[in-house]
N, C-alpha and C. Protein backbone atom coordinates (compact mmCIF):
# COMPACT_ATOMS: atom_id res chain seq x y z
N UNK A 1 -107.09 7.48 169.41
CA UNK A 1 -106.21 7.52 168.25
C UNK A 1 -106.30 6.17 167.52
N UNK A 2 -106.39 6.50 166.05
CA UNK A 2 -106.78 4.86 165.42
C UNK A 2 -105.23 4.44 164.94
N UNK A 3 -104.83 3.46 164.27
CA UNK A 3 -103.89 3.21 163.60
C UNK A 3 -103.45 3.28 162.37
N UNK A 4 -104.07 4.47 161.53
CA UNK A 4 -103.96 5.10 160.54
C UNK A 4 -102.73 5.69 160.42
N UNK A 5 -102.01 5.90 159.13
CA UNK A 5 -100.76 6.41 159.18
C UNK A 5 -101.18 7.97 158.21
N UNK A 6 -100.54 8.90 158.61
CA UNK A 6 -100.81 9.61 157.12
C UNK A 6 -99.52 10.53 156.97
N UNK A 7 -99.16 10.73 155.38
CA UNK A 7 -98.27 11.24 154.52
C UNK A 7 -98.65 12.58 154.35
N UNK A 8 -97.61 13.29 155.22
CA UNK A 8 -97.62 14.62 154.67
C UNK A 8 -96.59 15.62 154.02
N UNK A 9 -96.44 16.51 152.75
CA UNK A 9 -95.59 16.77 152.15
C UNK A 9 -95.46 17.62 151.40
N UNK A 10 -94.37 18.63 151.76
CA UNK A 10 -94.52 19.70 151.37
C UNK A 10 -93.11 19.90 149.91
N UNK A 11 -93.54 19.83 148.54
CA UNK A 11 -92.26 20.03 147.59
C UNK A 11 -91.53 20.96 146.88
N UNK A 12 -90.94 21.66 146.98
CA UNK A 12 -90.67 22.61 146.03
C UNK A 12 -90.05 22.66 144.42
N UNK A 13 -90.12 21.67 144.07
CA UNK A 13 -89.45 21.18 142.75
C UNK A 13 -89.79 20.22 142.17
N UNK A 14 -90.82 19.51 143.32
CA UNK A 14 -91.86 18.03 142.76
C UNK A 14 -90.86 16.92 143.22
N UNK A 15 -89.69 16.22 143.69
CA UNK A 15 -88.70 15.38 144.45
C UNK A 15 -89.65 15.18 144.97
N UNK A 16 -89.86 15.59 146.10
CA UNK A 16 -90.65 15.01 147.57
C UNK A 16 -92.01 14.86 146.85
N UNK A 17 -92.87 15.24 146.28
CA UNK A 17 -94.01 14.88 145.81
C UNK A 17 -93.76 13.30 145.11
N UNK A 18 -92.96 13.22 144.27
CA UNK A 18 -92.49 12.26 143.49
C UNK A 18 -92.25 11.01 145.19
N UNK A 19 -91.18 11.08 146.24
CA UNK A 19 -91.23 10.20 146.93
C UNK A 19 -92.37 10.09 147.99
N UNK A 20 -93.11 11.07 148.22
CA UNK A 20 -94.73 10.88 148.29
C UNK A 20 -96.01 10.31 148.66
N UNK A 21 -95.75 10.44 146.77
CA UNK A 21 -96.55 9.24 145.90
C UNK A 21 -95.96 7.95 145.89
N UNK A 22 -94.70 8.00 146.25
CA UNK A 22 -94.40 6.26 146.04
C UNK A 22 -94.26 5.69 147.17
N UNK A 23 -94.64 6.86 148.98
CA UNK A 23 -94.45 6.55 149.81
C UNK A 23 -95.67 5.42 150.43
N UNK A 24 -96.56 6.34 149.72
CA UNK A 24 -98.56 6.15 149.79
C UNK A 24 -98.75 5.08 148.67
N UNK A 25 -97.93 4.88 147.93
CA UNK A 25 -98.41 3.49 146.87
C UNK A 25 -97.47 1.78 147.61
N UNK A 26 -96.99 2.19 148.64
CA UNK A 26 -96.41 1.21 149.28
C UNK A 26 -97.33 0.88 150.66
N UNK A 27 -97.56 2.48 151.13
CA UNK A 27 -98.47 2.35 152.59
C UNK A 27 -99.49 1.99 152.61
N UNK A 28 -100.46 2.74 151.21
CA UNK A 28 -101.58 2.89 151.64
C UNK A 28 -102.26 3.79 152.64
N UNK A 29 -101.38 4.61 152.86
CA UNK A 29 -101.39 6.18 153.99
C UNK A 29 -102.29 7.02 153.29
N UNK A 30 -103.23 7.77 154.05
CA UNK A 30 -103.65 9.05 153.42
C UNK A 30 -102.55 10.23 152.92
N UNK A 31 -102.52 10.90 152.25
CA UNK A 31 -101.67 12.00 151.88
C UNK A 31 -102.42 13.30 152.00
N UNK A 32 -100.85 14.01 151.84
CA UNK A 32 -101.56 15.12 152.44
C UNK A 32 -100.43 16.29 151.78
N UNK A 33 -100.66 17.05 150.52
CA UNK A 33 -99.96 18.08 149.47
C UNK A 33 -99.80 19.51 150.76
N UNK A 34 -98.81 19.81 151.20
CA UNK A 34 -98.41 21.02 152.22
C UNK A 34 -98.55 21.89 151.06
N UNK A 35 -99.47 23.22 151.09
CA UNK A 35 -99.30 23.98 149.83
C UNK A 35 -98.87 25.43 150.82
N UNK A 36 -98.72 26.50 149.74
CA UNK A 36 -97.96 27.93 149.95
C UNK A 36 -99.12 28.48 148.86
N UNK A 37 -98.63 29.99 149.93
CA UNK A 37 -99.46 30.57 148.63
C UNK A 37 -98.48 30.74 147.43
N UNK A 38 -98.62 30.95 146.37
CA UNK A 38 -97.83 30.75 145.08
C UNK A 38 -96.39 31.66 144.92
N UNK A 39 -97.06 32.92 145.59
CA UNK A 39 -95.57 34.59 145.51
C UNK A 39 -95.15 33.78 146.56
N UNK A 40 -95.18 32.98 147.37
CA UNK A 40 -93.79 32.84 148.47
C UNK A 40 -92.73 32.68 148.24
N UNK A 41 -92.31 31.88 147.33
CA UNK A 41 -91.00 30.90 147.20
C UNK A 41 -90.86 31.33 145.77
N UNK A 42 -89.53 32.20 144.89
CA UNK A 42 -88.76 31.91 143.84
C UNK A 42 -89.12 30.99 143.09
N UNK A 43 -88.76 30.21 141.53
CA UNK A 43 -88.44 28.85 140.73
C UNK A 43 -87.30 29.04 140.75
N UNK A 44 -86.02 29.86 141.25
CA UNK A 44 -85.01 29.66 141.21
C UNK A 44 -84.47 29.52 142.30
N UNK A 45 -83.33 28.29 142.60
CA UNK A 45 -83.64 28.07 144.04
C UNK A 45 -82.25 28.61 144.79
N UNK A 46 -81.56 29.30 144.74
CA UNK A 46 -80.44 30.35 145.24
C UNK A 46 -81.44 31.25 145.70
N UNK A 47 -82.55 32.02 144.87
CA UNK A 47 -83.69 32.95 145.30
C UNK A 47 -84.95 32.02 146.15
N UNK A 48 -84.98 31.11 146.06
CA UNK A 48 -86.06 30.73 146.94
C UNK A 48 -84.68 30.15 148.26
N UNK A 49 -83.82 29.76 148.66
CA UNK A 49 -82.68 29.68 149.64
C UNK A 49 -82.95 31.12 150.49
N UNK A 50 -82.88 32.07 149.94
CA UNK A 50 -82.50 33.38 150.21
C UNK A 50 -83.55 33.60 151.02
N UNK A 51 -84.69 33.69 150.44
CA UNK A 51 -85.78 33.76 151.03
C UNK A 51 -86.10 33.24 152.48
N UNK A 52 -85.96 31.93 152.53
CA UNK A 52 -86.20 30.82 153.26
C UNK A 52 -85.15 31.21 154.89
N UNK A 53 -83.76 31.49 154.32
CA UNK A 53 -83.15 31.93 155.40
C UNK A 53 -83.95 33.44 155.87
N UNK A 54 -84.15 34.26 154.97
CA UNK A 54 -84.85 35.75 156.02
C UNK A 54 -85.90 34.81 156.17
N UNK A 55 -87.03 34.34 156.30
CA UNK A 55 -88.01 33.65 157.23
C UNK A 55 -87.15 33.07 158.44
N UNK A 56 -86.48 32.09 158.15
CA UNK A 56 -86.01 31.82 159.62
C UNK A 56 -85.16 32.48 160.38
N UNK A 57 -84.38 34.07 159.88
CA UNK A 57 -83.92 34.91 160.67
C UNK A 57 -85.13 35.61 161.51
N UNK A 58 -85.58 35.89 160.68
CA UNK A 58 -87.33 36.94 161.20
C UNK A 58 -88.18 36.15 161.99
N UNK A 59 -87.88 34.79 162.40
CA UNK A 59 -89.01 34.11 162.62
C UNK A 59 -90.32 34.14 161.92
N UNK A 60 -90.28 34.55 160.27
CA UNK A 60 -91.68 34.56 159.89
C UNK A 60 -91.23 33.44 159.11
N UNK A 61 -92.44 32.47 159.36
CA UNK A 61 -92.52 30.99 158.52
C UNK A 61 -93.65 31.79 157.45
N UNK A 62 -93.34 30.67 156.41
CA UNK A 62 -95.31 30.69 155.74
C UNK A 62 -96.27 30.06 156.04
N UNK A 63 -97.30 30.40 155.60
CA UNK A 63 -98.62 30.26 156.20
C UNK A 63 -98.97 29.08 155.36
N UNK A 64 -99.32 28.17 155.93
CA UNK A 64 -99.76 27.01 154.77
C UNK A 64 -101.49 27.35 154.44
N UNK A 65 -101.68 27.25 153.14
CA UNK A 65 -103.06 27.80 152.55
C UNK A 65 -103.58 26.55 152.33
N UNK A 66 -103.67 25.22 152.91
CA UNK A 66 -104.63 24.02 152.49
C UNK A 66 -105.33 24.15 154.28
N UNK A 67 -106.33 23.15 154.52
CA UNK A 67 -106.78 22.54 155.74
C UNK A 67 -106.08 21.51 156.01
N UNK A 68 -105.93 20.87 157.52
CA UNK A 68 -105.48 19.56 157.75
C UNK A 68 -106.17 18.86 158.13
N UNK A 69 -106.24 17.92 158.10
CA UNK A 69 -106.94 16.64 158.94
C UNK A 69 -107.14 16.98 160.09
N UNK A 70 -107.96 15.81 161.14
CA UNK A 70 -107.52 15.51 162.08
C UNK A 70 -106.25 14.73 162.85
N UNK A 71 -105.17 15.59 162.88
CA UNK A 71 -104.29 14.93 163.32
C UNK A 71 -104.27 13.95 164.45
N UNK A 72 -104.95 14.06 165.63
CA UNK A 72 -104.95 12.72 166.34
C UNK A 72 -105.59 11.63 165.63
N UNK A 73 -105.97 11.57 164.67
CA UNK A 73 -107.25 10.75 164.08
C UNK A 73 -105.88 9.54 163.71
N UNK A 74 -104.25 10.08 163.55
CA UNK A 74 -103.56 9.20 162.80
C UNK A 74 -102.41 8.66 164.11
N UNK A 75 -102.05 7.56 163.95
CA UNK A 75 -101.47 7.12 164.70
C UNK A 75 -99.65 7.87 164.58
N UNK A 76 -99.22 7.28 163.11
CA UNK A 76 -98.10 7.92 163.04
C UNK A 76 -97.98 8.77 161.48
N UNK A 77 -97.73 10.08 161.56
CA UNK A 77 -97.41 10.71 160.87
C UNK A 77 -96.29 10.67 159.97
N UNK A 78 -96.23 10.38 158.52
CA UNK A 78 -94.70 10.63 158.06
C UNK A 78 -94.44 11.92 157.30
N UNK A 79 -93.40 13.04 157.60
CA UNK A 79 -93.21 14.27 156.78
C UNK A 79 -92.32 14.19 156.34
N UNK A 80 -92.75 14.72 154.88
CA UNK A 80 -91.30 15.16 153.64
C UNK A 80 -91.68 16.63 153.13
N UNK A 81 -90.17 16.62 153.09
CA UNK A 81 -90.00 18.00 152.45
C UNK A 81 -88.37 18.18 151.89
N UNK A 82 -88.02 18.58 151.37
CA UNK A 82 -86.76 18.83 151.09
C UNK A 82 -86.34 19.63 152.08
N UNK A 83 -84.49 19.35 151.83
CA UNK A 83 -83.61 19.50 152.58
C UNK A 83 -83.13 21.21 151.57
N UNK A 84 -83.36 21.82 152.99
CA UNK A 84 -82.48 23.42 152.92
C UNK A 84 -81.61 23.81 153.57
N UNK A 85 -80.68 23.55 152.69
CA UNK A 85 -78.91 24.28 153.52
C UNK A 85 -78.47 22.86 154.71
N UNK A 86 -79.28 22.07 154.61
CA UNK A 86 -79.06 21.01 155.81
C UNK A 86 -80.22 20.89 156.61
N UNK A 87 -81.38 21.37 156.58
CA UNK A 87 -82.14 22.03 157.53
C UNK A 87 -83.33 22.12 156.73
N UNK A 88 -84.50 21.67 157.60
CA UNK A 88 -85.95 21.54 157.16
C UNK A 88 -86.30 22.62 156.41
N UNK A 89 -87.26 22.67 155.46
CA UNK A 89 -87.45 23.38 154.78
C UNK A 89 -88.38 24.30 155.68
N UNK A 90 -88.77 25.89 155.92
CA UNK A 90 -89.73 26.65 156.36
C UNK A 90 -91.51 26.28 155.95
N UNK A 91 -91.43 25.47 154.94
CA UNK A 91 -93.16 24.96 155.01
C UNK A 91 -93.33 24.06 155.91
N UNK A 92 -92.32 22.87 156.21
CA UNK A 92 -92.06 21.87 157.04
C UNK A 92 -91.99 22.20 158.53
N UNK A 93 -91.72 23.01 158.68
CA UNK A 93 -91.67 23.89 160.26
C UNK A 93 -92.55 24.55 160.39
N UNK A 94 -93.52 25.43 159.44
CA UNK A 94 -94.64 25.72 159.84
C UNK A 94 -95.65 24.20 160.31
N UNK A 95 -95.52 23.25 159.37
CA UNK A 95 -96.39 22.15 160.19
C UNK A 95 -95.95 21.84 160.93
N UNK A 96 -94.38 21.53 161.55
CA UNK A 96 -94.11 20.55 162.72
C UNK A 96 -95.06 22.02 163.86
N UNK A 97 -94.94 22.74 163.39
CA UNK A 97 -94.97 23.91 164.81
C UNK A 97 -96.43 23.75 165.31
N UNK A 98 -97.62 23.25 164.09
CA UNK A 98 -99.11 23.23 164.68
C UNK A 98 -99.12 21.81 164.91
N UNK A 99 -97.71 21.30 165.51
CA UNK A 99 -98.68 19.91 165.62
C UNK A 99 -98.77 19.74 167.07
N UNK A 100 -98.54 20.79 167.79
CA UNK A 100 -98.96 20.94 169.46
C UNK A 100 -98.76 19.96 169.77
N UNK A 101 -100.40 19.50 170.29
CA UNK A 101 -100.10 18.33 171.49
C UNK A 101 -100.44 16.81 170.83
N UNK A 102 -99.94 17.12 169.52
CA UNK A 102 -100.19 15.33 168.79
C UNK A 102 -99.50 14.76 169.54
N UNK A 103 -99.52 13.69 169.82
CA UNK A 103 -98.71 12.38 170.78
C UNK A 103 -98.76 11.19 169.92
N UNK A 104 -98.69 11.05 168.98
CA UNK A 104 -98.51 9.99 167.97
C UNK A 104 -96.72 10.19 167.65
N UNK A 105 -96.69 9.48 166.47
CA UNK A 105 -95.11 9.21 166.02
C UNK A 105 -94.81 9.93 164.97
N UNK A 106 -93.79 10.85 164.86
CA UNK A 106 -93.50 11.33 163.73
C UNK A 106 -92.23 10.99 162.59
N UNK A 107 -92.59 10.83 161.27
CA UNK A 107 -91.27 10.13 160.87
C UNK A 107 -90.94 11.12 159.48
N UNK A 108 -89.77 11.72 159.50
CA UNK A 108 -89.21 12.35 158.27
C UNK A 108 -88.83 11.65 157.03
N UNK A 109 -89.04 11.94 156.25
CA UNK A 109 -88.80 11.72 154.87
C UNK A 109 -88.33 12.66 154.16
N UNK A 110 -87.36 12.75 153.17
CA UNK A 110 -86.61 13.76 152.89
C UNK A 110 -85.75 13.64 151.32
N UNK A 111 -86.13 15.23 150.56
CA UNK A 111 -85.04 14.90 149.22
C UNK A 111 -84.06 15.80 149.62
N UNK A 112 -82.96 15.54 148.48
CA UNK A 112 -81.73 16.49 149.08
C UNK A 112 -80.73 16.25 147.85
N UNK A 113 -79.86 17.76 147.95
CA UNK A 113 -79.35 17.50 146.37
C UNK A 113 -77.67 16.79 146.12
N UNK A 114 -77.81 15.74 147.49
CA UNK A 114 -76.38 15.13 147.58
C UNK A 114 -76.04 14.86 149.37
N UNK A 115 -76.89 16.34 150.09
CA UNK A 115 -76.22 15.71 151.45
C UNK A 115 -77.63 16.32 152.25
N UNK A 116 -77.84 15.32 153.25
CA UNK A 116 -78.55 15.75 154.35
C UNK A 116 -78.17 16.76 155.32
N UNK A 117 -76.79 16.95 155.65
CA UNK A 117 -76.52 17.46 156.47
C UNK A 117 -76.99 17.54 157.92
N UNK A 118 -77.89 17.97 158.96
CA UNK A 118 -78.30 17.74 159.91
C UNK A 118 -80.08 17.54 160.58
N UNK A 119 -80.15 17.26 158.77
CA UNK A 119 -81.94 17.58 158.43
C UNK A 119 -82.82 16.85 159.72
N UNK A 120 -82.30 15.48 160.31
CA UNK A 120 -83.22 14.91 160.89
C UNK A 120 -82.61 14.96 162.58
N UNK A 121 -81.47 15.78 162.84
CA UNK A 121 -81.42 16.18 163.99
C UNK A 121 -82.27 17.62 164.13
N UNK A 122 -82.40 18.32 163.19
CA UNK A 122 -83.11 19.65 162.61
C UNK A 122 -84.85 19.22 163.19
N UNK A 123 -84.68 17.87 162.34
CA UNK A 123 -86.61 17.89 162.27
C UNK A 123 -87.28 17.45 163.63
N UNK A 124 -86.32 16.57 163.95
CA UNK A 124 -86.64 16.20 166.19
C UNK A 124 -86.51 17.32 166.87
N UNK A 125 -85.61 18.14 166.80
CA UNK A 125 -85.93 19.22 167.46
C UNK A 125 -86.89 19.70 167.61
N UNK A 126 -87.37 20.46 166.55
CA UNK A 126 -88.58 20.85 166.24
C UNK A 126 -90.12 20.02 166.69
N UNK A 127 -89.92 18.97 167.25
CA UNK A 127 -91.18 18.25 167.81
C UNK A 127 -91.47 18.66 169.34
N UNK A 128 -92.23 18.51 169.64
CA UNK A 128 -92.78 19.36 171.21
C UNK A 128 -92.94 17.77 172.00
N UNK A 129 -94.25 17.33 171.35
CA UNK A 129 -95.11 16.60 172.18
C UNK A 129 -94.91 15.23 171.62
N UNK A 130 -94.74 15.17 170.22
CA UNK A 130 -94.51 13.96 169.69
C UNK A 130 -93.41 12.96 169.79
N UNK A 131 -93.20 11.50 169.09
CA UNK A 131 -92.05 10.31 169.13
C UNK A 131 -91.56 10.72 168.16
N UNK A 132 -90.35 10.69 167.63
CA UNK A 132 -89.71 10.69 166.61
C UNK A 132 -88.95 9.60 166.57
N UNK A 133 -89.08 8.80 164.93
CA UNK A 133 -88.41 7.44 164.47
C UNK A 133 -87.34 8.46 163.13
N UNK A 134 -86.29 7.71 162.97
CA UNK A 134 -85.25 8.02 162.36
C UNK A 134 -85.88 7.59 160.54
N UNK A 135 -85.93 8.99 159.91
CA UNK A 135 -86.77 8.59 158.88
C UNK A 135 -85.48 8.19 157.52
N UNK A 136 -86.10 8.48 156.39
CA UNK A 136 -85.46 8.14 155.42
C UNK A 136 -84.81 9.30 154.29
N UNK A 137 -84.10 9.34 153.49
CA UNK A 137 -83.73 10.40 152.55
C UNK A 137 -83.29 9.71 151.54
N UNK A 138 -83.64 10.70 150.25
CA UNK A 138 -83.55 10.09 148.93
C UNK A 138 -83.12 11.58 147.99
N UNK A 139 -81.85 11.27 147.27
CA UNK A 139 -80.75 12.41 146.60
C UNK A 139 -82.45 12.46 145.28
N UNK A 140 -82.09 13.37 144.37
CA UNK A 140 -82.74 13.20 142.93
C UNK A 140 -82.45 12.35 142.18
N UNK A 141 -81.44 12.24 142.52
CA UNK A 141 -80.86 10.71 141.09
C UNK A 141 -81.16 9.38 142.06
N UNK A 142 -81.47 9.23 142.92
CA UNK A 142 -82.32 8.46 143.59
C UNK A 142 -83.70 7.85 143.29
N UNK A 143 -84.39 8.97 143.43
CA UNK A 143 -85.84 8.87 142.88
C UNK A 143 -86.34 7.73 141.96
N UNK A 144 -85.73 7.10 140.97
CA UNK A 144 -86.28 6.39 140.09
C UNK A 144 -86.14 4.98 140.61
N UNK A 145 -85.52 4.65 141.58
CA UNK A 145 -85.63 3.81 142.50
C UNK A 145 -86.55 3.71 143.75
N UNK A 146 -87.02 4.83 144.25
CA UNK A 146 -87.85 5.33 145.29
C UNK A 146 -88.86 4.41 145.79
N UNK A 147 -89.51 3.76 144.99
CA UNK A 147 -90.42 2.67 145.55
C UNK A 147 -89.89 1.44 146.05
N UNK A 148 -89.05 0.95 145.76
CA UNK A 148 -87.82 -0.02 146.03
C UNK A 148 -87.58 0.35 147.39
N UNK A 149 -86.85 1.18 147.10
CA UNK A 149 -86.25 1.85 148.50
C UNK A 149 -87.05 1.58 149.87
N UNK A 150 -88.48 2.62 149.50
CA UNK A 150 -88.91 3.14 150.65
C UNK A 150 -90.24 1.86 150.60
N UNK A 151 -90.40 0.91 150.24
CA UNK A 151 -90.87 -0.35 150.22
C UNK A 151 -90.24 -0.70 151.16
N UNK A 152 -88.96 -1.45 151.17
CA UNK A 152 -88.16 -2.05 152.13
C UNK A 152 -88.36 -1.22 153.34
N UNK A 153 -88.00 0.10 153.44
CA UNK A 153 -87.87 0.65 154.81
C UNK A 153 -89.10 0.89 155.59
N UNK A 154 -90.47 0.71 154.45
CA UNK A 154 -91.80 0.95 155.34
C UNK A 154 -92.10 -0.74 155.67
N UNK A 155 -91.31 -1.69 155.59
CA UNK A 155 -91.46 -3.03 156.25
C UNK A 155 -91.19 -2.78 157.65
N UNK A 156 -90.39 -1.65 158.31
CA UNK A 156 -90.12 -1.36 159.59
C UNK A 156 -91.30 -0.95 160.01
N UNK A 157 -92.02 -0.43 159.78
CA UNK A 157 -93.32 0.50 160.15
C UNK A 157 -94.68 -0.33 160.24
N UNK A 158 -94.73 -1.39 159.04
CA UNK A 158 -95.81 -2.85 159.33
C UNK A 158 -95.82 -4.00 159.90
């Protein structure tokens, strides 16, 4: 395993894309766009909510339609995705779920439209094999600060 970090991130509204890009213009991390196929998810997000809960009643996640890296190739992983109902988003859980037997570090990153609620007790769970470090979250009216922010907090990580 080298000491490569890489950014991975899945957005539904462009937030998390937006903190990202300003995560990887601070790191210098590879990135990595979590895509869907396009009919999965609503633009309205009461209808894409709706959705998201029958996936995690049914246990059917979505299928992410990009390739990944080599995940051991990175030392520590950071994932964003927005916050649903309190709770990782279903693209975000389809990746924590293939990340088997990574043994590197995993760190959340997260938008949200006022409250986290239990997103990053949500996202450790969900790890099998991996470390989990206590990541970061950023509201929307946040964002325009975002490099600021998550500058300072990736001084923990170098």
């Amino acid at each position: 395993m080298t000491s490569k970090s890489l950014i991975v991130d899945y957005s539904w509204s462009g937030h998390t894309a937006t903190m990202a890009k300003a995560l990887q213009k601070v790191s210098a991390a590879d990135l990595i766009d979590l895509t869907v196929a396009d009919d999965t998810f609503s633009t309205d997000m009461f209808a894409t909510s709706k959705i998201a809960t029958q996936q995690l009643a049914s246990d059917q996640l979505p299928a992410l339609t990009n390739e990944l890296p080599a995940l051991a190739d990175y030392q520590t992983i950071f994932v964003g995705g927005p916050v649903w109902s309190g709770k990782v988003s279903t693209p975000v859980r389809t990746f924590l779920s293939q990340l088997g037997s990574y043994q590197g570090t995993v760190v959340p990153f997260y938008t949200d439209a006022g409250t986290a609620g239990d997103y990053e007790a949500d996202f450790q769970n969900l790890l099998t094999n991996a470390s989990f470090k206590p990541g970061i979250g950023l509201s929307g009216d946040q964002l325009a600060q975002a490099e600021t922010r998550l500058k300072t907090w990736w001084e923990k990580f170098s």
